[in-house]
N, C-alpha and C. Protein backbone atom coordinates (compact mmCIF):
# COMPACT_ATOMS: atom_id res chain seq x y z
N UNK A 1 71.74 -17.02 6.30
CA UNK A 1 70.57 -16.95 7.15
C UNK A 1 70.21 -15.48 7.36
N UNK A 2 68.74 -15.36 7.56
CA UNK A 2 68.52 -13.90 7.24
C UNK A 2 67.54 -13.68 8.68
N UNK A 3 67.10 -12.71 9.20
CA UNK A 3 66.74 -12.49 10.60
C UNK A 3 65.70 -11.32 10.14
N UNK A 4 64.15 -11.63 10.71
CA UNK A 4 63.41 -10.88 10.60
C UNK A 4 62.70 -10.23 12.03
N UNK A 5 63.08 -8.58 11.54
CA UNK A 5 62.25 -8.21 13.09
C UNK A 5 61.78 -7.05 12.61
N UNK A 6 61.45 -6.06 13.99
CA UNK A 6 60.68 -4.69 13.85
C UNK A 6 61.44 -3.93 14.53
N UNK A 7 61.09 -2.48 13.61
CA UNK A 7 61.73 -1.17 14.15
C UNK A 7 60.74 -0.69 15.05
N UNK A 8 60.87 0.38 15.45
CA UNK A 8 59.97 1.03 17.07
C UNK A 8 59.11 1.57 16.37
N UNK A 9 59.20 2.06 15.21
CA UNK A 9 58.27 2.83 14.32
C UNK A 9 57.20 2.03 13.82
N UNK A 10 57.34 0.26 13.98
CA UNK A 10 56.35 -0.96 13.72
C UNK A 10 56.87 -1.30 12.35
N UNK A 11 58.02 -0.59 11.45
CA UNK A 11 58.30 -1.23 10.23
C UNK A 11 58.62 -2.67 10.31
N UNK A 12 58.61 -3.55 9.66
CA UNK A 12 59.10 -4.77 9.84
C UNK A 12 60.29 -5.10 8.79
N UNK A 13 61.50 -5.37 9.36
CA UNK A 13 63.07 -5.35 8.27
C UNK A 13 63.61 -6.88 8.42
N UNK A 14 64.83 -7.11 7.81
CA UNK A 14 65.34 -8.00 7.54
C UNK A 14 66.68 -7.84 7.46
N UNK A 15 67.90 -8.68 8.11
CA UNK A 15 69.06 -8.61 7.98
C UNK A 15 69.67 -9.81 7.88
N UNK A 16 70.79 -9.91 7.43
CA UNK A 16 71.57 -10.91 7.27
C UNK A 16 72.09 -11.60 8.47
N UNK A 17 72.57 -12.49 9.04
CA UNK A 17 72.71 -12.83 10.56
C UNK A 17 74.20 -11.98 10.70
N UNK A 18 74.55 -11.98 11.60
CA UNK A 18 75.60 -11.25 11.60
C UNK A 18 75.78 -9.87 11.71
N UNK A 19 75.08 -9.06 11.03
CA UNK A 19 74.71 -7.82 10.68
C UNK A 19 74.83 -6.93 12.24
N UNK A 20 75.69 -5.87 12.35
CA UNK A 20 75.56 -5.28 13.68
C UNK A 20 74.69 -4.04 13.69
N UNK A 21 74.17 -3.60 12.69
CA UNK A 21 72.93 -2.54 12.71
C UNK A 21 72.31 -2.54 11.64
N UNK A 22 71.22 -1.98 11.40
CA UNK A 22 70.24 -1.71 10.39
C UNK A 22 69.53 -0.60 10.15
N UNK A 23 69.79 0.45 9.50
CA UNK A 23 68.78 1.57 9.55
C UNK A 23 67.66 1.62 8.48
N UNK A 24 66.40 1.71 9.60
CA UNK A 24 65.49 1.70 8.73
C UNK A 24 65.01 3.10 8.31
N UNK A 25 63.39 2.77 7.24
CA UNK A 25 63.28 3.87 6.31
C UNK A 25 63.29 5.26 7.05
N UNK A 26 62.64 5.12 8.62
CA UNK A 26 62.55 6.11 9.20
C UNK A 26 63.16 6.90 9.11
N UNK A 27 64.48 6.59 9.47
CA UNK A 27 65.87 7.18 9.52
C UNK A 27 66.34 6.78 10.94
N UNK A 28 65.89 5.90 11.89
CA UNK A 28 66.49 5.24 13.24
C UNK A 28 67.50 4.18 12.77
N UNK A 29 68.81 4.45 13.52
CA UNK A 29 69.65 2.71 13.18
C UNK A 29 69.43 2.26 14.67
N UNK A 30 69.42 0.86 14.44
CA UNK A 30 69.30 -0.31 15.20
C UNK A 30 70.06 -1.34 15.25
N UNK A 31 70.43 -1.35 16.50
CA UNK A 31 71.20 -2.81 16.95
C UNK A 31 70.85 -4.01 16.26
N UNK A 32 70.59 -4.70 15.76
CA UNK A 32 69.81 -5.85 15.35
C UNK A 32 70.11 -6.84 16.73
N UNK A 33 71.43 -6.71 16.85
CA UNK A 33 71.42 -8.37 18.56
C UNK A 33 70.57 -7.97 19.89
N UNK A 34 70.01 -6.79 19.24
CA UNK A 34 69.38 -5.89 20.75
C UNK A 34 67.53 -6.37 20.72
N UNK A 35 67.67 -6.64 19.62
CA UNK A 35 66.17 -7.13 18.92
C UNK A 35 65.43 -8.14 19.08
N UNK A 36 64.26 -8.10 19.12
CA UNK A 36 63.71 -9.19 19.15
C UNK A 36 63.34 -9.84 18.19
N UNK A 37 63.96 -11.03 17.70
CA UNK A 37 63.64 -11.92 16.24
C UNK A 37 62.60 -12.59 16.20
N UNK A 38 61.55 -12.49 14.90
CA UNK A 38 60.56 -12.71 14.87
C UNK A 38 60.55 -14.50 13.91
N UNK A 39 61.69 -13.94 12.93
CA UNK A 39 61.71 -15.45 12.38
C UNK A 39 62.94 -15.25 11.62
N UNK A 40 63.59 -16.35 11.21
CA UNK A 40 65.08 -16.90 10.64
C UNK A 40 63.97 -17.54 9.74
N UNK A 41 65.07 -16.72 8.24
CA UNK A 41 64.96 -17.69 6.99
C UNK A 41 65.95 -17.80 5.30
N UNK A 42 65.94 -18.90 4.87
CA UNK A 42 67.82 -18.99 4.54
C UNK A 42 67.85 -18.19 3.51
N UNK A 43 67.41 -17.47 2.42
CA UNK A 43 67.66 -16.40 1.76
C UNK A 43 66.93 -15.28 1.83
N UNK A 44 67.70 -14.74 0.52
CA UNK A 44 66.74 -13.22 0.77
C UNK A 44 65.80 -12.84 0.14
N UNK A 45 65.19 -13.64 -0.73
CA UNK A 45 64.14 -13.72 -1.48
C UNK A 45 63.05 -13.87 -0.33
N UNK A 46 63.21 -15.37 0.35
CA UNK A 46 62.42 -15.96 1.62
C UNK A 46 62.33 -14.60 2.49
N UNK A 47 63.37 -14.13 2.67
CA UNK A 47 63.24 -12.59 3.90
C UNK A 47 62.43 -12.07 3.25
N UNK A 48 62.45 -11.60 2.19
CA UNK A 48 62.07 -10.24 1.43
C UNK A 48 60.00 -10.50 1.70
N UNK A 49 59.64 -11.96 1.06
CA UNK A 49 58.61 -11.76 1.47
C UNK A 49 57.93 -12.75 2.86
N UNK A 50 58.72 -12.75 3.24
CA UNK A 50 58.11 -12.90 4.87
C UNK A 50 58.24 -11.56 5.51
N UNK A 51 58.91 -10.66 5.20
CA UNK A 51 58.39 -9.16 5.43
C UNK A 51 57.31 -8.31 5.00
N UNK A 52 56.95 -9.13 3.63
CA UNK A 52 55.96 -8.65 2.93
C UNK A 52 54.54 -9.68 3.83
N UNK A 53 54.83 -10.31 4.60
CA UNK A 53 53.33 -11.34 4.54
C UNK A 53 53.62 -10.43 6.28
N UNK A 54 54.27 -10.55 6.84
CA UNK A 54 54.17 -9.79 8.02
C UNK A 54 53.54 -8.50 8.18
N UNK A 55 53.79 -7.24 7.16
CA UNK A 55 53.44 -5.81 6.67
C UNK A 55 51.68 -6.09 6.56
N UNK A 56 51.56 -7.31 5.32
CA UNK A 56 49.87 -7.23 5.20
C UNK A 56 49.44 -7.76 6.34
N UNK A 57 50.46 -8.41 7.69
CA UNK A 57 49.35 -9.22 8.68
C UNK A 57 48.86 -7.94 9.40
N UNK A 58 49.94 -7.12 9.58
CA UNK A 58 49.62 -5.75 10.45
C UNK A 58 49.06 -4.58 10.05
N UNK A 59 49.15 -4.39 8.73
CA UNK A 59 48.50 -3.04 8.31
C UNK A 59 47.65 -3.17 7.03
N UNK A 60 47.56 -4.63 6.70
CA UNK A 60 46.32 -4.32 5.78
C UNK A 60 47.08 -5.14 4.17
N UNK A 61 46.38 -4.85 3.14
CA UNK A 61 47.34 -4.92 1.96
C UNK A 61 47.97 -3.73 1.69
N UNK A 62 49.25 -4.05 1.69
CA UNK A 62 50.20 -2.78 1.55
C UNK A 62 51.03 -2.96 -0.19
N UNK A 63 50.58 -4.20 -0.86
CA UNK A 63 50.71 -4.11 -2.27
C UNK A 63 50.40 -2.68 -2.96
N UNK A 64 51.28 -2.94 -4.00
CA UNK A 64 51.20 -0.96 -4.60
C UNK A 64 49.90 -1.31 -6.02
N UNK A 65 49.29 0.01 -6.21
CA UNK A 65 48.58 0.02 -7.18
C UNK A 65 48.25 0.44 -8.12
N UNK A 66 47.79 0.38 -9.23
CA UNK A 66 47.86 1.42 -10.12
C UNK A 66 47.10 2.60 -9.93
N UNK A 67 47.55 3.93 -10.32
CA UNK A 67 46.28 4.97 -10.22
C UNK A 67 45.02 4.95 -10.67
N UNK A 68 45.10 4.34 -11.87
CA UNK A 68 43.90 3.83 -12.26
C UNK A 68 43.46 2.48 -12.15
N UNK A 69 43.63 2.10 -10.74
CA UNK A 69 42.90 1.12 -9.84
C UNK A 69 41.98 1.50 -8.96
N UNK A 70 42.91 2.85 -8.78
CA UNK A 70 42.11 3.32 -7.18
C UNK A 70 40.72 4.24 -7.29
């Protein structure tokens, strides 16, 4: 089971249950049991993009692109 929440910085991460910290990209580590969980889900594929559908709910499409897209 995998546990999805946010850093103070608004990143949105993912940990394994259990997990007693997490440092995100910022460079802040975090309690994870100190956190507020946004959603439980059973692998890490499922985590990986329910972090990704969370990221585009808040900041937009954050998919990468080619240079010669932009």
């Amino acid at each position: 089971m995998y546990i999805i929440f946010r850093c103070d910085c608004g990143r949105v991460l993912y940990a394994k249950e259990g997990v007693a910290t997490r440092k995100c990209v910022c460079g802040k580590t975090l309690k994870v049991k100190s956190r507020r969980i946004f959603k439980k889900v059973n692998t890490r594929e499922d985590a990986s993009l329910a972090v990704q559908d969370m990221q585009d709910e808040i900041y937009g499409n954050t998919g990468f692109m080619k240079a010669s897209d932009l």
